[in-house]
N, C-alpha and C. Protein backbone atom coordinates (compact mmCIF):
# COMPACT_ATOMS: atom_id res chain seq x y z
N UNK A 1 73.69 193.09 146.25
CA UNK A 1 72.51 193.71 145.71
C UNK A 1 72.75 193.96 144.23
N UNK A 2 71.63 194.01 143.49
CA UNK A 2 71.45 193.90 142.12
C UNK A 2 70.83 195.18 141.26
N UNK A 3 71.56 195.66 140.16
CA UNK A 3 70.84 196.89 139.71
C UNK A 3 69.80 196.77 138.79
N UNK A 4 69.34 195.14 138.81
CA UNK A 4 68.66 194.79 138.56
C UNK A 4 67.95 193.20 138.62
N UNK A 5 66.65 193.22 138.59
CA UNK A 5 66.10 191.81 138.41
C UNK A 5 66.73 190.76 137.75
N UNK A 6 66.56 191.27 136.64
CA UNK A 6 67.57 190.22 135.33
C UNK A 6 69.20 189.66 136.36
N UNK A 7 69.49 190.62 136.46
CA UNK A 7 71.53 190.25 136.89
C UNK A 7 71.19 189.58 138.13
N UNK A 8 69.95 189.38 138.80
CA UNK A 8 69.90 189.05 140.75
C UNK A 8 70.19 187.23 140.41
N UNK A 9 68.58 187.28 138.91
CA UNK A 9 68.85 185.88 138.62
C UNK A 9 69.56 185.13 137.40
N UNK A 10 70.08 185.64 136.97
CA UNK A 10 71.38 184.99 135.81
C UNK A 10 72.55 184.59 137.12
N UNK A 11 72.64 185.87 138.41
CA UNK A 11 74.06 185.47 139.24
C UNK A 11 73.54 184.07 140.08
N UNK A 12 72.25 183.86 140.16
CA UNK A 12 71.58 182.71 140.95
C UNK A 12 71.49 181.45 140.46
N UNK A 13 71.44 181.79 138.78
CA UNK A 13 72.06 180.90 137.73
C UNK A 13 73.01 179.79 137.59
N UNK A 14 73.83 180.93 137.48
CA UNK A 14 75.18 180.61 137.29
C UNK A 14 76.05 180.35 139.02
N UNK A 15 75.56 180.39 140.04
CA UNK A 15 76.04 180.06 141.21
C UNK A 15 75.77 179.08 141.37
N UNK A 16 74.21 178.22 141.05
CA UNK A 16 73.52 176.97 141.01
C UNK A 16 74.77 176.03 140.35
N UNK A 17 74.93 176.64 138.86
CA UNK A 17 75.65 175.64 137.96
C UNK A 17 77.09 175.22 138.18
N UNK A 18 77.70 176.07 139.34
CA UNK A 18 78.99 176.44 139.70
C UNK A 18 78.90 175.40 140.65
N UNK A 19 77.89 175.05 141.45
CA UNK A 19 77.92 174.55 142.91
C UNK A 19 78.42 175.46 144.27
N UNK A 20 77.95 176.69 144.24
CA UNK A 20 78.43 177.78 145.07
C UNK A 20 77.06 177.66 146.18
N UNK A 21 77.07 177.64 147.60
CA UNK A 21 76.33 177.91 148.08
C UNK A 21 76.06 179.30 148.38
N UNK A 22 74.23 179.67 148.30
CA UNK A 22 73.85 180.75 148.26
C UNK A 22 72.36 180.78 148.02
N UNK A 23 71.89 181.91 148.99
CA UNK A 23 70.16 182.18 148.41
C UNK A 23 69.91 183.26 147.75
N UNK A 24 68.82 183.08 147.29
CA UNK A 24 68.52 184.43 146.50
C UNK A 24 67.12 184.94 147.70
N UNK A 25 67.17 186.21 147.70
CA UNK A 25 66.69 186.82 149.04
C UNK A 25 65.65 188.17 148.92
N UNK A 26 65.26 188.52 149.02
CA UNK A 26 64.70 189.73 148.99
C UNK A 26 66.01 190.18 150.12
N UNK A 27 66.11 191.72 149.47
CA UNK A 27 66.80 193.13 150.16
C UNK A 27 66.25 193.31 151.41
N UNK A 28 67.55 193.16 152.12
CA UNK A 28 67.19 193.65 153.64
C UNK A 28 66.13 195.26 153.81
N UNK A 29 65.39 195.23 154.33
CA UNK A 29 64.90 196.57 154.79
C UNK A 29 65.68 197.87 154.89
N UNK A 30 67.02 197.21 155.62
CA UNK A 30 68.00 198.32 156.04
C UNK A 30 68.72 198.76 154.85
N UNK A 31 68.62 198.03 153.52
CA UNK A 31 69.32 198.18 152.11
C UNK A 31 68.49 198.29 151.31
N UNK A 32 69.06 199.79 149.97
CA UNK A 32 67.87 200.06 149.18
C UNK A 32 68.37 199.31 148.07
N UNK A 33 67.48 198.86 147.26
CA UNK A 33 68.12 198.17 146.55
C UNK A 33 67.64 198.23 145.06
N UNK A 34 67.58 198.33 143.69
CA UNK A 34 67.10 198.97 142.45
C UNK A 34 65.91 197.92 142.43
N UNK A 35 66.38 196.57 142.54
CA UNK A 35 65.29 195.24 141.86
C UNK A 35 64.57 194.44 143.55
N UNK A 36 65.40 194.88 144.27
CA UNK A 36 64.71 194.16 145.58
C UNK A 36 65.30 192.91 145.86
N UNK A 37 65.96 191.95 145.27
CA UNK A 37 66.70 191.02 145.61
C UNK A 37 68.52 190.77 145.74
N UNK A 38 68.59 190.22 146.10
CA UNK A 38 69.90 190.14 146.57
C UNK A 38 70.65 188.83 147.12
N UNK A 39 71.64 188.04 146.94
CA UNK A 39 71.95 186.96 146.63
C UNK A 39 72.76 187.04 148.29
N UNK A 40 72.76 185.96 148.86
CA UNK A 40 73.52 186.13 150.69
C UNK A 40 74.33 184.67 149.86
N UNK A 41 75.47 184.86 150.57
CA UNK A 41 76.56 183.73 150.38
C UNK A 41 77.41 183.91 151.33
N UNK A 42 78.37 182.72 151.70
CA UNK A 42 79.26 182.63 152.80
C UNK A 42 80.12 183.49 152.85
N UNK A 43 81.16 183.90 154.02
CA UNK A 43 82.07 184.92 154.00
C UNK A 43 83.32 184.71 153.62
N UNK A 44 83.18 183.07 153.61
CA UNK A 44 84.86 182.46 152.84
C UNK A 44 84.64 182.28 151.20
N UNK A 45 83.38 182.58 150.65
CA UNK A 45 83.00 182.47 149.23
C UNK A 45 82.99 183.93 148.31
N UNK A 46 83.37 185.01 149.47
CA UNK A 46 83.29 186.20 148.75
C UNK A 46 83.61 186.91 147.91
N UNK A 47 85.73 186.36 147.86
CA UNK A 47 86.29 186.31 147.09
C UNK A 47 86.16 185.63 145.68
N UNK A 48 85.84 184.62 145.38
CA UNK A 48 84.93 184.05 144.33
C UNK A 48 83.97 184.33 143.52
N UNK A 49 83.00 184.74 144.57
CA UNK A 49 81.70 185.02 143.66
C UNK A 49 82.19 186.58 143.50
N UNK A 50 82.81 187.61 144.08
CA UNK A 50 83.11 188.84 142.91
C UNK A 50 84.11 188.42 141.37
N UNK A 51 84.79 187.70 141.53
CA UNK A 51 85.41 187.22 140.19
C UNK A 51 84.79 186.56 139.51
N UNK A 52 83.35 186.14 139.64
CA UNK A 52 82.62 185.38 138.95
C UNK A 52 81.45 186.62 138.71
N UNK A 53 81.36 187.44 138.66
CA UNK A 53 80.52 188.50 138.79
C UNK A 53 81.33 189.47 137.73
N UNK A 54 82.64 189.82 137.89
CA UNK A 54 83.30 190.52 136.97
C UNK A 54 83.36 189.58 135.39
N UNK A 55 84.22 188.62 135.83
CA UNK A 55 83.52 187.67 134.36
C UNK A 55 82.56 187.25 133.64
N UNK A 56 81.64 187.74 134.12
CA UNK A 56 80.09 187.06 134.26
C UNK A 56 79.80 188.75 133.10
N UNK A 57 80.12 189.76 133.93
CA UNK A 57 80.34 191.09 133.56
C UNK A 57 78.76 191.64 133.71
N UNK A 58 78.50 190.99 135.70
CA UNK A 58 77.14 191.38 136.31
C UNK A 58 77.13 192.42 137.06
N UNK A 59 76.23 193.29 136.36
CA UNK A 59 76.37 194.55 137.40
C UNK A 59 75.61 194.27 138.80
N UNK A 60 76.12 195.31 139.53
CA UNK A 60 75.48 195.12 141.00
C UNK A 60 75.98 196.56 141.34
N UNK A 61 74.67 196.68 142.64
CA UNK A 61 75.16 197.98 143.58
C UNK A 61 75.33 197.99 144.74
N UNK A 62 75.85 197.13 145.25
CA UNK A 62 76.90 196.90 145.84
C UNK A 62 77.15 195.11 146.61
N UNK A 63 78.26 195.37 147.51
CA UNK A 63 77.98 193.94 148.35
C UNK A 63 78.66 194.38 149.27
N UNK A 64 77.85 194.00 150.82
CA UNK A 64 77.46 194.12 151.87
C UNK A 64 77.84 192.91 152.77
N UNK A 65 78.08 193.11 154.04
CA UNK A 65 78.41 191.92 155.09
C UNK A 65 77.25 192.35 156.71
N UNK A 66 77.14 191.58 157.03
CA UNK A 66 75.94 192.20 158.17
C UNK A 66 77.07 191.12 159.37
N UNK A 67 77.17 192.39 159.79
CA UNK A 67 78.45 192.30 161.49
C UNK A 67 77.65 192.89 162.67
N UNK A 68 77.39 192.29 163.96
CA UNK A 68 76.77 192.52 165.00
C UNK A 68 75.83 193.51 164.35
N UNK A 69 75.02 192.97 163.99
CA UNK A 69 73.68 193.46 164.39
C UNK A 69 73.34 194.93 162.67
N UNK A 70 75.30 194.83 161.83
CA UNK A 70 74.74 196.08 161.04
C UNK A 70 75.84 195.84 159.99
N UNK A 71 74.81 196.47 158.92
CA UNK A 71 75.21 196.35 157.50
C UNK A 71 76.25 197.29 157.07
N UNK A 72 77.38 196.89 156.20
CA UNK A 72 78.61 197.17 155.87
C UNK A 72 78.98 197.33 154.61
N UNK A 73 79.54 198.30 153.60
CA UNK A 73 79.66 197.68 152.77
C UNK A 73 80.97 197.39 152.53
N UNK A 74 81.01 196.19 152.08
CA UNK A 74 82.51 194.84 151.94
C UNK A 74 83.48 195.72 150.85
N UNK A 75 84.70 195.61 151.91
CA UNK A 75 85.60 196.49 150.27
C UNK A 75 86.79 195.30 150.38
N UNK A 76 86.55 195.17 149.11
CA UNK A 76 87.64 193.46 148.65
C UNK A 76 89.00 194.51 148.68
């Protein structure tokens, strides 16, 4: 999730240009979120796209994993 519009799509950007698979999404219901979108990517890509996020130097509030049925938030 994104603390904003701008950072949801510069990270959608720059994931495109990377060749990273990933959608850009509207915010789950169950997650509040500042801009409403939020980027879903694989669970073996997670590690990646936060180091590309710190370099990138994209803020976000937070990132999340959805496990049976409920939302988590992911601590690298």
């Amino acid at each position: 999730m994104f603390t904003s519009y701008y950072f949801a799509t510069k990270t959608d950007s720059i994931l495109d240009n990377r060749h990273i698979r990933h959608d850009l999404i509207a915010t789950p219901p169950a997650l509040h979120s500042n801009c409403g979108l939020c980027i879903r990517i694989f669970p073996l890509d997670i590690e990646h796209v936060i180091g590309i996020l710190e370099e990138e130097k994209i803020s976000h509030s937070g990132i999340y994993k959805y496990v049976e049925n409920q939302w988590t938030r992911w601590d690298s």
